[in-house]
C-alpha atoms as a PDB file:
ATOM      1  CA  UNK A   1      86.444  81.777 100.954  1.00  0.00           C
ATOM      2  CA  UNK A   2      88.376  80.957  97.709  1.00  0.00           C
ATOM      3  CA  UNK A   3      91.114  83.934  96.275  1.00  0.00           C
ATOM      4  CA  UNK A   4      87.920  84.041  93.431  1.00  0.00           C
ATOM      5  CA  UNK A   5      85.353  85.029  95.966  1.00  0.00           C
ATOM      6  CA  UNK A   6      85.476  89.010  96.715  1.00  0.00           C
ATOM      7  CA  UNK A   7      82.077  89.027  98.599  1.00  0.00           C
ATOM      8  CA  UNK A   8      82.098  91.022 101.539  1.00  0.00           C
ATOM      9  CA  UNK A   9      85.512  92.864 100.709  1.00  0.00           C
ATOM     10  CA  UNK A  10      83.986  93.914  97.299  1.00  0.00           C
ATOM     11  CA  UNK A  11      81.059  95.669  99.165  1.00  0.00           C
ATOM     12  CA  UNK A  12      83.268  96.735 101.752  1.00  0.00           C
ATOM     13  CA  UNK A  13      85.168  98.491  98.858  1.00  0.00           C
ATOM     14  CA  UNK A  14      82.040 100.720  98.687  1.00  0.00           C
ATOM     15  CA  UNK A  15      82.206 102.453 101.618  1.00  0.00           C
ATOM     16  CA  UNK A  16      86.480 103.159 101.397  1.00  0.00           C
ATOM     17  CA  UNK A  17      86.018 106.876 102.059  1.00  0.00           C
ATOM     18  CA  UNK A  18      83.675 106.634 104.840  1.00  0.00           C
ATOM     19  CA  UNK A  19      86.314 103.708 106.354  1.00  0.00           C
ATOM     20  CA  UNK A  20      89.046 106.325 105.966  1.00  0.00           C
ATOM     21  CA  UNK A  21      87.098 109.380 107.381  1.00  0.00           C
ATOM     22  CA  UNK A  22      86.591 106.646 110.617  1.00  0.00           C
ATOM     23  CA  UNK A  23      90.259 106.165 110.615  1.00  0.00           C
ATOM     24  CA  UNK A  24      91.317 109.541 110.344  1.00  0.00           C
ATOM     25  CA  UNK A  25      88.521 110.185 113.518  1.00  0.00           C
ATOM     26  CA  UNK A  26      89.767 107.271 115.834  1.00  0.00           C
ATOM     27  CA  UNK A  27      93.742 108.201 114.684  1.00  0.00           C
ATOM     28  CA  UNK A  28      93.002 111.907 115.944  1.00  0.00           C
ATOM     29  CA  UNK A  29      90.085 110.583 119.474  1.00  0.00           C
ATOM     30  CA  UNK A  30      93.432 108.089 120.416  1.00  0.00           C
ATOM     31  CA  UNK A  31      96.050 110.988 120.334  1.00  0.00           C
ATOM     32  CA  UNK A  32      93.541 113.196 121.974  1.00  0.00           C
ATOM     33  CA  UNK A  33      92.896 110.832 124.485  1.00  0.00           C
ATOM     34  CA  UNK A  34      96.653 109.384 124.877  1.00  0.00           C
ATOM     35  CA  UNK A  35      97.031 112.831 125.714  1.00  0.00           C
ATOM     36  CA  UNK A  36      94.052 113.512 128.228  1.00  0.00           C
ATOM     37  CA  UNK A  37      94.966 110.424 130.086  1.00  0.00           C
ATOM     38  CA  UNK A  38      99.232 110.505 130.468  1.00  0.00           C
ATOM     39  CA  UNK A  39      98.074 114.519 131.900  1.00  0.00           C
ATOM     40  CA  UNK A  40      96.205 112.950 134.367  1.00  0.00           C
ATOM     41  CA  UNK A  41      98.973 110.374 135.623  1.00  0.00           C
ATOM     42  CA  UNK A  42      97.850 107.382 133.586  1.00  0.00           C
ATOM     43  CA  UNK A  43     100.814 105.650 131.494  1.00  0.00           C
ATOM     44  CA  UNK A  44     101.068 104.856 128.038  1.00  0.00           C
ATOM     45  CA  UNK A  45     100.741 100.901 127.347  1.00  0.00           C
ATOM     46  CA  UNK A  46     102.308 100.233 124.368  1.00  0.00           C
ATOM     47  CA  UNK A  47     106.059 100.411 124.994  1.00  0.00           C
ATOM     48  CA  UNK A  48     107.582 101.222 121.846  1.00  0.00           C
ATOM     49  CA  UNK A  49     105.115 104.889 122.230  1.00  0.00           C
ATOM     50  CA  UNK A  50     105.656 104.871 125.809  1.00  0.00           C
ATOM     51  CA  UNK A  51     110.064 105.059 124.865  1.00  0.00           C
ATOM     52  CA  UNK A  52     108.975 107.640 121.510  1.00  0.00           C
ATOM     53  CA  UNK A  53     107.029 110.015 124.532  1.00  0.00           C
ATOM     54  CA  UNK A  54     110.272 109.790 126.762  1.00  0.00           C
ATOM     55  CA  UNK A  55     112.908 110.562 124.239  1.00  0.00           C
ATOM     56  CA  UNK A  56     110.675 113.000 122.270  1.00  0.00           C
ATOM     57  CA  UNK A  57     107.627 114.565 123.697  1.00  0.00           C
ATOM     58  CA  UNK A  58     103.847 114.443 122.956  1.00  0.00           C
ATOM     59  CA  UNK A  59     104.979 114.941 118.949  1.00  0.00           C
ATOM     60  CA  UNK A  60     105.633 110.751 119.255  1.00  0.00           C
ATOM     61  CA  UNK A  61     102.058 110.529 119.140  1.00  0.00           C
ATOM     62  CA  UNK A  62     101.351 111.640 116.163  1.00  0.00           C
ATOM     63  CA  UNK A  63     104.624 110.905 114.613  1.00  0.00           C
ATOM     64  CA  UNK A  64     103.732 106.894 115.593  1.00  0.00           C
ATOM     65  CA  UNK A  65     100.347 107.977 114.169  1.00  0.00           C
ATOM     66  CA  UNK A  66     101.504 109.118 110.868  1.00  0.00           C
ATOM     67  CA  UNK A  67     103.535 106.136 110.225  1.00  0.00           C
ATOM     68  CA  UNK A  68     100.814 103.609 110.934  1.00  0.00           C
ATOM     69  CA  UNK A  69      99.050 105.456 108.353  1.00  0.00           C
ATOM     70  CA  UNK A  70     101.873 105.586 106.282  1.00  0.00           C
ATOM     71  CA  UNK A  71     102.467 101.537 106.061  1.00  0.00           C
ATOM     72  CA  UNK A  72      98.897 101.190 105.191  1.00  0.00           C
ATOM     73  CA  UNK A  73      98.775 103.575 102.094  1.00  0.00           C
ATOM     74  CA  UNK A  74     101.659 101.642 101.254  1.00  0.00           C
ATOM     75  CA  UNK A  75      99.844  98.770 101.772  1.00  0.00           C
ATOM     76  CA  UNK A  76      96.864  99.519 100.005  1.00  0.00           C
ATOM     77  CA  UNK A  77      98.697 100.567  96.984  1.00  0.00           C
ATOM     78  CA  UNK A  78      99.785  96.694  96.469  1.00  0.00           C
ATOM     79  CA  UNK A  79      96.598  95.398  97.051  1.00  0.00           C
ATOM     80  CA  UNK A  80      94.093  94.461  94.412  1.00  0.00           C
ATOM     81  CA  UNK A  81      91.280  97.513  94.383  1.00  0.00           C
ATOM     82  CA  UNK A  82      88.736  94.866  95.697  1.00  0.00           C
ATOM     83  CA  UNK A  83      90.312  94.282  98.809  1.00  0.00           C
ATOM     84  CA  UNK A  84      91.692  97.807  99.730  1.00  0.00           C
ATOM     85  CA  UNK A  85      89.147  98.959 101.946  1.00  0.00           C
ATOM     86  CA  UNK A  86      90.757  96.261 104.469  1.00  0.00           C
ATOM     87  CA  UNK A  87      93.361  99.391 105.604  1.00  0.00           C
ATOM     88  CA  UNK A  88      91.285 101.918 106.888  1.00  0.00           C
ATOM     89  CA  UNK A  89      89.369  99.083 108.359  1.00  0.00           C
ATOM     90  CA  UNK A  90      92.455  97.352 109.998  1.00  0.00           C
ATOM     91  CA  UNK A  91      93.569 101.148 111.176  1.00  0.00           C
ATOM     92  CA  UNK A  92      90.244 102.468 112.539  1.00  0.00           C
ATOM     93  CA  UNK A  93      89.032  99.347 114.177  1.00  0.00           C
ATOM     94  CA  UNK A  94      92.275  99.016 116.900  1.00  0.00           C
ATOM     95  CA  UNK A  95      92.152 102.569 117.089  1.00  0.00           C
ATOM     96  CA  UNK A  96      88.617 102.724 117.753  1.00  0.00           C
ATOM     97  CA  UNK A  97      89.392 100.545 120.476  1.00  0.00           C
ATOM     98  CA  UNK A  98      92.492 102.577 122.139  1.00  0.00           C
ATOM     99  CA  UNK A  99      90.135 105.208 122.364  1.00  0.00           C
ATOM    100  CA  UNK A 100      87.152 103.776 123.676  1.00  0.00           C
ATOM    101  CA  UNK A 101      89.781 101.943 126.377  1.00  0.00           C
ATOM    102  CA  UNK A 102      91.883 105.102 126.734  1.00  0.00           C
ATOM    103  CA  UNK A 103      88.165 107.061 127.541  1.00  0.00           C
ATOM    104  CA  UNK A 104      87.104 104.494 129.969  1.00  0.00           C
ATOM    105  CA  UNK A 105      90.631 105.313 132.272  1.00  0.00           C
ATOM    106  CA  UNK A 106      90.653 108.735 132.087  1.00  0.00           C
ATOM    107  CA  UNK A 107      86.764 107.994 133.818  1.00  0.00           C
ATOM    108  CA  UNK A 108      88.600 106.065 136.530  1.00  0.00           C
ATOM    109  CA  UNK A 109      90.932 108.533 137.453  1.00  0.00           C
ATOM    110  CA  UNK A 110      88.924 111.663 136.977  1.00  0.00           C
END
C-alpha cells in the first residue's frame, strides 16, 4: 500500500467509537481477570506489571492500564485523522487477547 492509499484505515476510521468502546471493554475484562486469576494463585506474566503489583498493590493494574491508554491518545493526536482508528485497534486487540488467555487459566485452576 502506497502513503496515498487510505483504504481499509479510512473505513476503519468509521467505526473509531465503537473501536474505543472495545478497548475500554477488553482494558476493564483484563484487569478484572488479572485480578480473578493472581486470587486464585496464578501469576502475572508480564514482568514489568508483575514488579508494579509487588511494590504497589492491585492499583498497578489499572495504573499500567491508564498509561497504555494514555500513550495512545497521545498517539492518535499526531496521527493523520485517516489513520487514527489504528489506537483503539492496537489497544483492544492485545487486550482482547490477555483476557481471553487470562479466562482460559482461571478455567484450569478453578
Amino acid at each position: 500500500m502506497s502513503t496515498h492509499e487510505v483504504g481499509v484505515w479510512e473505513t476503519l476510521s468509521g467505526y473509531e467509537s465503537l473501536l474505543w468502546g472495545a478497548a475500554v471493554v477488553s482494558m476493564v475484562a483484563d484487569i478484572v481477570l488479572t485480578y480473578h486469576g493472581i486470587e486464585r494463585g496464578l501469576v502475572e506474566g508480564n514482568p514489568i506489571a508483575r514488579f508494579a503489583l509487588e511494590r504497589v498493590g492491585y492499583a498497578a493494574l489499572g495504573a499500567l492500564k491508564l498509561f497504555a491508554l494514555g500513550v495512545g491518545l497521545a498517539g492518535r493526536a499526531v496521527l493523520p485523522t485517516e489513520y487514527t482508528a489504528i489506537v483503539p485497534l492496537g489497544l483492544a486487540v492485545p487486550w482482547t487477547i490477555a483476557s481471553l488467555i487470562n479466562a482460559a487459566l482461571i478455567v484450569t485452576v478453578s
